[in-house]
C-alpha atoms as a PDB file:
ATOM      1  CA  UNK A   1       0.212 -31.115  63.653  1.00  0.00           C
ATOM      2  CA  UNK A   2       2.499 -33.967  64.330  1.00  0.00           C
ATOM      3  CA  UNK A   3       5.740 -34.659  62.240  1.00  0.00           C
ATOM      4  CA  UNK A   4       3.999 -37.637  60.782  1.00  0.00           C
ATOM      5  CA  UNK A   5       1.436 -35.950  59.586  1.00  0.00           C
ATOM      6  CA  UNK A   6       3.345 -33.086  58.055  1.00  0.00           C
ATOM      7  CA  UNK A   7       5.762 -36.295  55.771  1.00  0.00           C
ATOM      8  CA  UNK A   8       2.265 -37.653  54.758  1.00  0.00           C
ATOM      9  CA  UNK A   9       0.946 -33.878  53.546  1.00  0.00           C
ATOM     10  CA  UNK A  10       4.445 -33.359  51.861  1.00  0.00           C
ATOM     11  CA  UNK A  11       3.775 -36.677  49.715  1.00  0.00           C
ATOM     12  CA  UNK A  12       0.525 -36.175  48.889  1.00  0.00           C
ATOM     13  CA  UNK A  13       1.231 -32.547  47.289  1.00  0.00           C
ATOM     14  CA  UNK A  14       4.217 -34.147  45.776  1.00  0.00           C
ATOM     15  CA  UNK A  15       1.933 -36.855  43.506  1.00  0.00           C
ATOM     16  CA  UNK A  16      -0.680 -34.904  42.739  1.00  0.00           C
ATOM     17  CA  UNK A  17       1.969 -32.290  40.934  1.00  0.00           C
ATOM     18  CA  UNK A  18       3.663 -35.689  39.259  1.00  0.00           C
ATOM     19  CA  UNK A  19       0.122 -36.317  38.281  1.00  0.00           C
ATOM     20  CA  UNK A  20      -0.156 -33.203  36.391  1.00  0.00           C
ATOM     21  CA  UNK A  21       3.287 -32.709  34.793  1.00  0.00           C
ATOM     22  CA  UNK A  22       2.200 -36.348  33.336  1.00  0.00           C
ATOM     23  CA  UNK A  23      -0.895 -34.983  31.990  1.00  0.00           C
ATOM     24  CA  UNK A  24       1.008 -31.964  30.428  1.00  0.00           C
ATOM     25  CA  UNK A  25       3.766 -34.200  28.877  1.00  0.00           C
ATOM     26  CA  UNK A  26       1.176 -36.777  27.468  1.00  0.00           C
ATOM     27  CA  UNK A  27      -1.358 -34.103  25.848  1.00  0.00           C
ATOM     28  CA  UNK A  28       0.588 -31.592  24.175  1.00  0.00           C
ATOM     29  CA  UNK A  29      -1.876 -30.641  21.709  1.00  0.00           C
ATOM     30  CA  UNK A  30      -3.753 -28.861  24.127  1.00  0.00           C
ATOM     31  CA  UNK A  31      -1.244 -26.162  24.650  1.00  0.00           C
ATOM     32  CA  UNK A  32       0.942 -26.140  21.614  1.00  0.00           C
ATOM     33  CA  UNK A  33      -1.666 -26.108  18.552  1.00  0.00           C
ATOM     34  CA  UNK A  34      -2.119 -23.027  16.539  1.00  0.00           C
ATOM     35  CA  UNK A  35      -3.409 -23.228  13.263  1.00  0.00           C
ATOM     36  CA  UNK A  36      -5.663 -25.889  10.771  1.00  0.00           C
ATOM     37  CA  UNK A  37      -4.850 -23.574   7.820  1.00  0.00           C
ATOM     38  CA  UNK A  38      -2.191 -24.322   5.565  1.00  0.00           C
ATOM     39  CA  UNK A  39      -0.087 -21.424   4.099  1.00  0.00           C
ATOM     40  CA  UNK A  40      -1.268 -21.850   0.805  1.00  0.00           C
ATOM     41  CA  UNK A  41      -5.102 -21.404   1.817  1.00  0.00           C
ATOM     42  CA  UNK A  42      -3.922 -17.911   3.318  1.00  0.00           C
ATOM     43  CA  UNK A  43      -2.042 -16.828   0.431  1.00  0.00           C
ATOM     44  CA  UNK A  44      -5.556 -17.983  -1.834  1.00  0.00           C
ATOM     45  CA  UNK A  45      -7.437 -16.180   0.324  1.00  0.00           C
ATOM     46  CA  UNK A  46      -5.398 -13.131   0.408  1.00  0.00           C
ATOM     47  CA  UNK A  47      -5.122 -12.846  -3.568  1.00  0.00           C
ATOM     48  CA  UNK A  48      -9.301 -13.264  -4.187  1.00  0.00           C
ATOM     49  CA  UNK A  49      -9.371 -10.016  -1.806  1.00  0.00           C
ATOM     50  CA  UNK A  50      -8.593  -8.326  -5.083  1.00  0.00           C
ATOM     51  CA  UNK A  51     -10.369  -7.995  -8.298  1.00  0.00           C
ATOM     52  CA  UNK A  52      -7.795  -8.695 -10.996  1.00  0.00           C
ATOM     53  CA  UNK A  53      -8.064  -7.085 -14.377  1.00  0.00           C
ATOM     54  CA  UNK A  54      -7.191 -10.349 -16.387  1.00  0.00           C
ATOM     55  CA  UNK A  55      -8.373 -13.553 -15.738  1.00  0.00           C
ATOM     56  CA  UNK A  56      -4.348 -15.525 -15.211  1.00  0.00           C
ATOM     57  CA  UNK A  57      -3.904 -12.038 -12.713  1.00  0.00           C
ATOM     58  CA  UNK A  58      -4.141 -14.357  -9.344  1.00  0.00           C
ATOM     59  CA  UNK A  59      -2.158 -17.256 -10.723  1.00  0.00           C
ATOM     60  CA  UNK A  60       0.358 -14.798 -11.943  1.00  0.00           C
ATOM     61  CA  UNK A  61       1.432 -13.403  -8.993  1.00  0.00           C
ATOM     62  CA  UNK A  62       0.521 -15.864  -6.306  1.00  0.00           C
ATOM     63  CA  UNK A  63       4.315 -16.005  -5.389  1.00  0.00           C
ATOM     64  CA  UNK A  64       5.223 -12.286  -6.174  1.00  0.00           C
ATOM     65  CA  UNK A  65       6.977 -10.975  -2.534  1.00  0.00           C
ATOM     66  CA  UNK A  66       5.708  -7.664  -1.670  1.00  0.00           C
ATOM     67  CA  UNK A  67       8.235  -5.090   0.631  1.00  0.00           C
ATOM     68  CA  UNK A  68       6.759  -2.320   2.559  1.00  0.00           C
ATOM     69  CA  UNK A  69       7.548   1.349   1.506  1.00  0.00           C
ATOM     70  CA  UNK A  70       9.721   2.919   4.012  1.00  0.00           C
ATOM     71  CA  UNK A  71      10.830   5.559   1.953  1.00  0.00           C
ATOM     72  CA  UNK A  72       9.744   8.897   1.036  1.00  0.00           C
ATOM     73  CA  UNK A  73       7.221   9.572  -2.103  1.00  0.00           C
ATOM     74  CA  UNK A  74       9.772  10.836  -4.194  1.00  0.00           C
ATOM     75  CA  UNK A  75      12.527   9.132  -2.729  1.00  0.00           C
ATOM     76  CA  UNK A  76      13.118   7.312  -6.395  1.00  0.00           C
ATOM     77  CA  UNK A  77      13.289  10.211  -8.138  1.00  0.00           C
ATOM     78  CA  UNK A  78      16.830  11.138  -7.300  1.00  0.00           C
ATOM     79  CA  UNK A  79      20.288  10.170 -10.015  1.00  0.00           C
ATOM     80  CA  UNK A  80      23.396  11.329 -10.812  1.00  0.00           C
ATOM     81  CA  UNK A  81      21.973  13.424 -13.266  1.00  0.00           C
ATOM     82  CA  UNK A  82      18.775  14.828 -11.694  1.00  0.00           C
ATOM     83  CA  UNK A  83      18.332  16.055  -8.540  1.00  0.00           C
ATOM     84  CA  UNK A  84      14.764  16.789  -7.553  1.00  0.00           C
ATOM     85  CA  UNK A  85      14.331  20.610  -5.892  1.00  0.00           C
ATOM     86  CA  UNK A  86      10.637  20.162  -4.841  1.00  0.00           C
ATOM     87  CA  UNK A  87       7.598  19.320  -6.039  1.00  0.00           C
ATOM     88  CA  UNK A  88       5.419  22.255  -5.605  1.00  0.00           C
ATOM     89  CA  UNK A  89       1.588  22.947  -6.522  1.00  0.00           C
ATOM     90  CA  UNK A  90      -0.646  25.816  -7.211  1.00  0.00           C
ATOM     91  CA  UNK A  91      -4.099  26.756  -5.268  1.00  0.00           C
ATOM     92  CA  UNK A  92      -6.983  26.916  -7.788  1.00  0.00           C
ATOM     93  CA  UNK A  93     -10.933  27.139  -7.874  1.00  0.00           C
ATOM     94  CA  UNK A  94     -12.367  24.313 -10.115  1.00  0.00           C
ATOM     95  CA  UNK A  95     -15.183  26.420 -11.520  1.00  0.00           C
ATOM     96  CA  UNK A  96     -12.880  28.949 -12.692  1.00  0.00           C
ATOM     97  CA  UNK A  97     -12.446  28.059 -16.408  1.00  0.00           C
ATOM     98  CA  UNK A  98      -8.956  28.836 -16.484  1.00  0.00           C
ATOM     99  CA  UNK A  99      -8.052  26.532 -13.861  1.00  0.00           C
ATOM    100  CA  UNK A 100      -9.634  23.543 -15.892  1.00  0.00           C
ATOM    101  CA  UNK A 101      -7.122  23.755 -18.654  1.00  0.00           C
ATOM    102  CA  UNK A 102      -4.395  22.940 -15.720  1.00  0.00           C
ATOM    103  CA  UNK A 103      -5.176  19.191 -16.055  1.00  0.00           C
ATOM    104  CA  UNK A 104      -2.854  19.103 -19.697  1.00  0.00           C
ATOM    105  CA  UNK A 105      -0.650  20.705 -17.772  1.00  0.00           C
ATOM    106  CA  UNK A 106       0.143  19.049 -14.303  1.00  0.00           C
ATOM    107  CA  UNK A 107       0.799  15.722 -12.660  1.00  0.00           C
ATOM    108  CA  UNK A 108      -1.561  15.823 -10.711  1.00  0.00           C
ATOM    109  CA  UNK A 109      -4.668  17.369  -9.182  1.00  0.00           C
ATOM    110  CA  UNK A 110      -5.405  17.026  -5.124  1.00  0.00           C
ATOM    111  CA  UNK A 111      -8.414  18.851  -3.248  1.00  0.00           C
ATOM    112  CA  UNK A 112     -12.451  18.776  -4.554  1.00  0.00           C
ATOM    113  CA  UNK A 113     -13.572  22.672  -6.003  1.00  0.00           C
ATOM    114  CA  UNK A 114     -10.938  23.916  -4.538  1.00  0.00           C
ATOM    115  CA  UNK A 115      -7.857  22.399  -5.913  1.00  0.00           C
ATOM    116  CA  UNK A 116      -4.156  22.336  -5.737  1.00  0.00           C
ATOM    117  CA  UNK A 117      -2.496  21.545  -8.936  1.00  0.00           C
ATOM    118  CA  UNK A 118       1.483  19.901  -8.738  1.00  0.00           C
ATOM    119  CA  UNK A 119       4.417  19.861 -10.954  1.00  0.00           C
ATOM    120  CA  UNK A 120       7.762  19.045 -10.066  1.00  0.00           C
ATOM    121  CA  UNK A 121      11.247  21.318 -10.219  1.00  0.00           C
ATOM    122  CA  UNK A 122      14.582  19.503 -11.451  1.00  0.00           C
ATOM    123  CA  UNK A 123      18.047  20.688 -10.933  1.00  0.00           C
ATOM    124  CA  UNK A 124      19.980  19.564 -14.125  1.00  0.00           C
ATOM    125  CA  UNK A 125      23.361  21.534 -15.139  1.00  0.00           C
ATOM    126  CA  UNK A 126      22.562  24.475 -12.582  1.00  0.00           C
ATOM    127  CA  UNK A 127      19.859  25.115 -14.898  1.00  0.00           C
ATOM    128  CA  UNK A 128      15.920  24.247 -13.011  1.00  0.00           C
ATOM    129  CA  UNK A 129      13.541  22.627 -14.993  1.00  0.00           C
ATOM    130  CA  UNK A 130       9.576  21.819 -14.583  1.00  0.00           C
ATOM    131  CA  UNK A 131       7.697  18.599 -15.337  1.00  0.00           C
ATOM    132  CA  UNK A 132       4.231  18.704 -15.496  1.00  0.00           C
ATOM    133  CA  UNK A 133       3.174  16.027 -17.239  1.00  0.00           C
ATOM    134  CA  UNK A 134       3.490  12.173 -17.010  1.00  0.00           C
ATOM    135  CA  UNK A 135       5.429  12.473 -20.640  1.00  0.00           C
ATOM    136  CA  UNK A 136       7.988  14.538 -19.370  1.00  0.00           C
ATOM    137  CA  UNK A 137       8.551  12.513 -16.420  1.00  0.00           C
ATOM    138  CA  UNK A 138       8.884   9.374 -18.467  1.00  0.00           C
ATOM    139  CA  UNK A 139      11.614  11.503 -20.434  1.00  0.00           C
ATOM    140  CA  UNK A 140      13.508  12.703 -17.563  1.00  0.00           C
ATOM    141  CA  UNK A 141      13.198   9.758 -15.381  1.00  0.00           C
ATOM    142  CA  UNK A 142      13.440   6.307 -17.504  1.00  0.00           C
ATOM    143  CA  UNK A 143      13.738   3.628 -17.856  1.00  0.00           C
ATOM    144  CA  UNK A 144      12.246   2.628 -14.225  1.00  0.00           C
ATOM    145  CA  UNK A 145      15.023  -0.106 -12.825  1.00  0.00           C
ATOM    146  CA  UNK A 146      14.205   0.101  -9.209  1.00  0.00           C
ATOM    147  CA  UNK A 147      10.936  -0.695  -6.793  1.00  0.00           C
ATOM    148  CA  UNK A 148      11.453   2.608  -5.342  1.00  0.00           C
ATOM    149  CA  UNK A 149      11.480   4.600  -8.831  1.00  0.00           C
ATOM    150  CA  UNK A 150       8.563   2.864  -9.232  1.00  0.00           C
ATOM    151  CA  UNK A 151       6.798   4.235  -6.192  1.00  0.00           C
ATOM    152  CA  UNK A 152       7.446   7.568  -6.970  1.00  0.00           C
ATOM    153  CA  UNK A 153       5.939   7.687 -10.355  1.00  0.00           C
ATOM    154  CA  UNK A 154       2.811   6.596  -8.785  1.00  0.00           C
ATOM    155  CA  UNK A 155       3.192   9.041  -5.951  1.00  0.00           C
ATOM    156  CA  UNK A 156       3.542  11.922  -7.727  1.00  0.00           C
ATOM    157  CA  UNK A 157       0.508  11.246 -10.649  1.00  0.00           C
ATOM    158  CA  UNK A 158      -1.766   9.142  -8.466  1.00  0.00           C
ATOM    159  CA  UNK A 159      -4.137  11.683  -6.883  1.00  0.00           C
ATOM    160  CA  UNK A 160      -5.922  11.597  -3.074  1.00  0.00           C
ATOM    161  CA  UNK A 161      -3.702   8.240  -1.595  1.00  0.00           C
ATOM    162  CA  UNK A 162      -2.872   7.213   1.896  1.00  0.00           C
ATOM    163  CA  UNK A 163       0.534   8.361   3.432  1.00  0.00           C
ATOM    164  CA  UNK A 164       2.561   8.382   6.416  1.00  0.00           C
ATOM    165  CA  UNK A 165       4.277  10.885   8.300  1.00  0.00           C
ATOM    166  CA  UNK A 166       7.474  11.701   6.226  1.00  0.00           C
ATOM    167  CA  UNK A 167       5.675  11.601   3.035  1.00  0.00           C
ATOM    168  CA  UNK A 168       5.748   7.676   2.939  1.00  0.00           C
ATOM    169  CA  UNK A 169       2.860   6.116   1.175  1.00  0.00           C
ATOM    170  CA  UNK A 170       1.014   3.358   2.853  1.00  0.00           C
ATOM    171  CA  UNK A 171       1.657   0.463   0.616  1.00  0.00           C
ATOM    172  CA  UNK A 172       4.047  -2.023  -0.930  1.00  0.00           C
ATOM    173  CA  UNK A 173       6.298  -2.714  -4.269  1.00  0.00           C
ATOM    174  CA  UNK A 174       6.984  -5.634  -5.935  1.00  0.00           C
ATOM    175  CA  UNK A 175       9.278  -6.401  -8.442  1.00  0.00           C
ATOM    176  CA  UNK A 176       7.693  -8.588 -12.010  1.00  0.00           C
ATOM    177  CA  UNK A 177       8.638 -10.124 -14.894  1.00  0.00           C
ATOM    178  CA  UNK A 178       8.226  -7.024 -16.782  1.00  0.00           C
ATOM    179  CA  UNK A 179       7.827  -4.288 -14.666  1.00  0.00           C
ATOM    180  CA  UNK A 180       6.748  -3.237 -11.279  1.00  0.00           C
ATOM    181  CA  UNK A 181       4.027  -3.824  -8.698  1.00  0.00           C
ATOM    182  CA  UNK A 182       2.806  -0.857  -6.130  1.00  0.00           C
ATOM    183  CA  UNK A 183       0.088  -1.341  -3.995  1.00  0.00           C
ATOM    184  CA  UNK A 184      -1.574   1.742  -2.234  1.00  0.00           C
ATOM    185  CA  UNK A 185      -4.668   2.872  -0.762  1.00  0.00           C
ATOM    186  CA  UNK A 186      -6.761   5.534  -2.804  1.00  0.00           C
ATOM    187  CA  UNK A 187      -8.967   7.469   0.005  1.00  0.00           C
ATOM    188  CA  UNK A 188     -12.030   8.500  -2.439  1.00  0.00           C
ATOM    189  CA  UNK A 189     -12.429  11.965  -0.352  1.00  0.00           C
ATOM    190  CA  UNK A 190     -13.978  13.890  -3.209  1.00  0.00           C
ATOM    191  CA  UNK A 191     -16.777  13.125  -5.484  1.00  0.00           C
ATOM    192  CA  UNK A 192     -19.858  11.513  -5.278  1.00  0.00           C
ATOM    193  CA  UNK A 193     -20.973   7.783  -4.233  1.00  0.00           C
ATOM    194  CA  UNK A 194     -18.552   5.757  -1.981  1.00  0.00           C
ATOM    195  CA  UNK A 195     -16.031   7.065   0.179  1.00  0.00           C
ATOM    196  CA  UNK A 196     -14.847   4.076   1.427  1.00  0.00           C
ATOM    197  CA  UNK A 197     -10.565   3.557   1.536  1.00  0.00           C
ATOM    198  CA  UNK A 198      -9.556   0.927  -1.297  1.00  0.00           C
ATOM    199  CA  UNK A 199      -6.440  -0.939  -1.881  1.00  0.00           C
ATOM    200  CA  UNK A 200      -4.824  -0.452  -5.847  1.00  0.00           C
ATOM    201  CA  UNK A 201      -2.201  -2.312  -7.568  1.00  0.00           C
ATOM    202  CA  UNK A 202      -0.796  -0.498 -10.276  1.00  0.00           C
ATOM    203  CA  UNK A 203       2.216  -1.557 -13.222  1.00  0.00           C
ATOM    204  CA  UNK A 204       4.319   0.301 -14.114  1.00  0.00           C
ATOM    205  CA  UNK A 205       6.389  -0.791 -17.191  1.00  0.00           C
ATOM    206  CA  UNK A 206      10.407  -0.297 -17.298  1.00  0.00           C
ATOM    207  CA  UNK A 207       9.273   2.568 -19.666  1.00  0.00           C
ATOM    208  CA  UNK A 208       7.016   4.256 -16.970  1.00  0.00           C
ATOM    209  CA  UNK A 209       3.926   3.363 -18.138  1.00  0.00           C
ATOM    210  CA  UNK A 210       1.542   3.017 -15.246  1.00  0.00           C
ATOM    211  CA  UNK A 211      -1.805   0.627 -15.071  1.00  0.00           C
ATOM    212  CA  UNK A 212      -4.145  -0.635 -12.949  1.00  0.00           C
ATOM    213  CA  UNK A 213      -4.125  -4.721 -12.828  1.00  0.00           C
ATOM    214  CA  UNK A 214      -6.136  -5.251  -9.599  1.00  0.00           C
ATOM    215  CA  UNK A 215      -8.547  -3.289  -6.891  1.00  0.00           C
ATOM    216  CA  UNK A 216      -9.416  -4.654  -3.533  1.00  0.00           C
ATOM    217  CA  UNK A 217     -12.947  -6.095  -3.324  1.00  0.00           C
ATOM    218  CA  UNK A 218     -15.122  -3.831  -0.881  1.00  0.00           C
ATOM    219  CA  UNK A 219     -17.971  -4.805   1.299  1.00  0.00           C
ATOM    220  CA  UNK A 220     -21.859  -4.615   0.308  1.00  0.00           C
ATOM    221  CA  UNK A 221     -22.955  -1.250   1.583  1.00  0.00           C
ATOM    222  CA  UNK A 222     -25.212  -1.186   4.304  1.00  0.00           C
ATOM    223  CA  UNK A 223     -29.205  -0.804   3.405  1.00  0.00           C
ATOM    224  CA  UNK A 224     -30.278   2.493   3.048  1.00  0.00           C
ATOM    225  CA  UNK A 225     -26.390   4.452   2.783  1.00  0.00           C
ATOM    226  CA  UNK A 226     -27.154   7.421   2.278  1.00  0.00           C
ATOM    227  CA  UNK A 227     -25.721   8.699  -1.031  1.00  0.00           C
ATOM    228  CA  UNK A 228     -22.903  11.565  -0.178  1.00  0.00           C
ATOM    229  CA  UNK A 229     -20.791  14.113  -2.594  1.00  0.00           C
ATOM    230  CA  UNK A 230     -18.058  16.364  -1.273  1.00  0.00           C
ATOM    231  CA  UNK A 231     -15.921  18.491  -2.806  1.00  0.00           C
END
């Protein structure tokens, strides 16, 4: 190829990539553009996911901002004056009569037939106390001033819901006018019907009170589910 040819080759690559750095400059849309959706739309959309227990509940906490728990279930559940030891439970058969009566008697209940039954152990004055019962641990452990206080009363009465390694709950907190906001997932292992994983917000007052205010909206079941019980 002769060295005329070769100048006329290097020109002609050289306009055709002007030619398409103008198209890039002058349509920008085509690369840059992301979303139609306003942020308000998503936030609308994420609130009517949830089934609120009073009509002003999406309104009312349209703005709340949620935090992710990172710490452990009874992370909150630590003062100056109490220190937890352990939370520890007890193995029992639900058709054994005796074992029914454990329900006055313990936070909370994990497990179908056969059960385990938990209570928690304080150290207070060198001197170890139980609590098995959501009274007691609004005595000990009130009033509830923190997010992560909060989480911990609902991890250790709220039975059969999603954690982490570490003991972390899947979930968040949020902090309200008068209270506290923690979102979890309740499996539904045991029993009979659905078994399907469903997101609950619970209150819980500065006096430990806890409530439900909202559950997550599930699909339709398929046609012809088969209706399951396991314990």
């Amino acid at each position: 190829m002769e060295q005329k040819d070769i100048k006329r080759l290097i020109k002609a690559l050289m306009g055709v990539g002007v030619l398409l750095l103008l198209v890039i400059i002058i349509k920008p849309q085509n690369y840059i553009k992301i979303s139609d959706n306003p942020p308000a739309e998503k936030e609308s959309k994420y609130l009517s996911q949830y089934e609120w227990q009073d009509e002003v509940g999406v309104e009312k906490h349209k703005d709340i901002v949620w935090n992710k728990i990172k710490e452990s279930r009874l992370s909150g559940l630590t003062s100056a004056d109490y220190v937890i030891a352990e939370e520890e439970g007890i193995d029992c058969y639900w058709a054994d009569e005796s074992c029914r009566s454990l329900l006055l008697e313990y936070l909370r209940r994990e497990g179908g037939l056969s059960s385990r039954y938990y209570f928690l152990t304080i150290a207070e004055n060198n001197e170890v106390k139980t609590i098995k019962s959501s009274k007691e641990l609004r005595e000990f452990f009130t009033p509830v001033e923190s997010e992560a206080e909060a989480m911990s009363f609902i991890g250790v009465t709220i039975t059969d819901i999603k954690k982490n390694k570490g003991d972390v709950l899947v979930g968040e907190t949020a902090v309200v006018d008068d209270g506290y906001l923690v979102k979890v997932v309740e499996n539904h292992t045991f029993g009979c019907g659905r078994h399907d994983p469903q997101k609950v917000i619970f209150k819980i007052t500065n006096g430990g009170e806890i409530s439900v205010v909202a559950l997550e909206v599930l699909p339709p079941e398929p046609e012809n589910t088969p209706y399951s019980c396991v314990d």
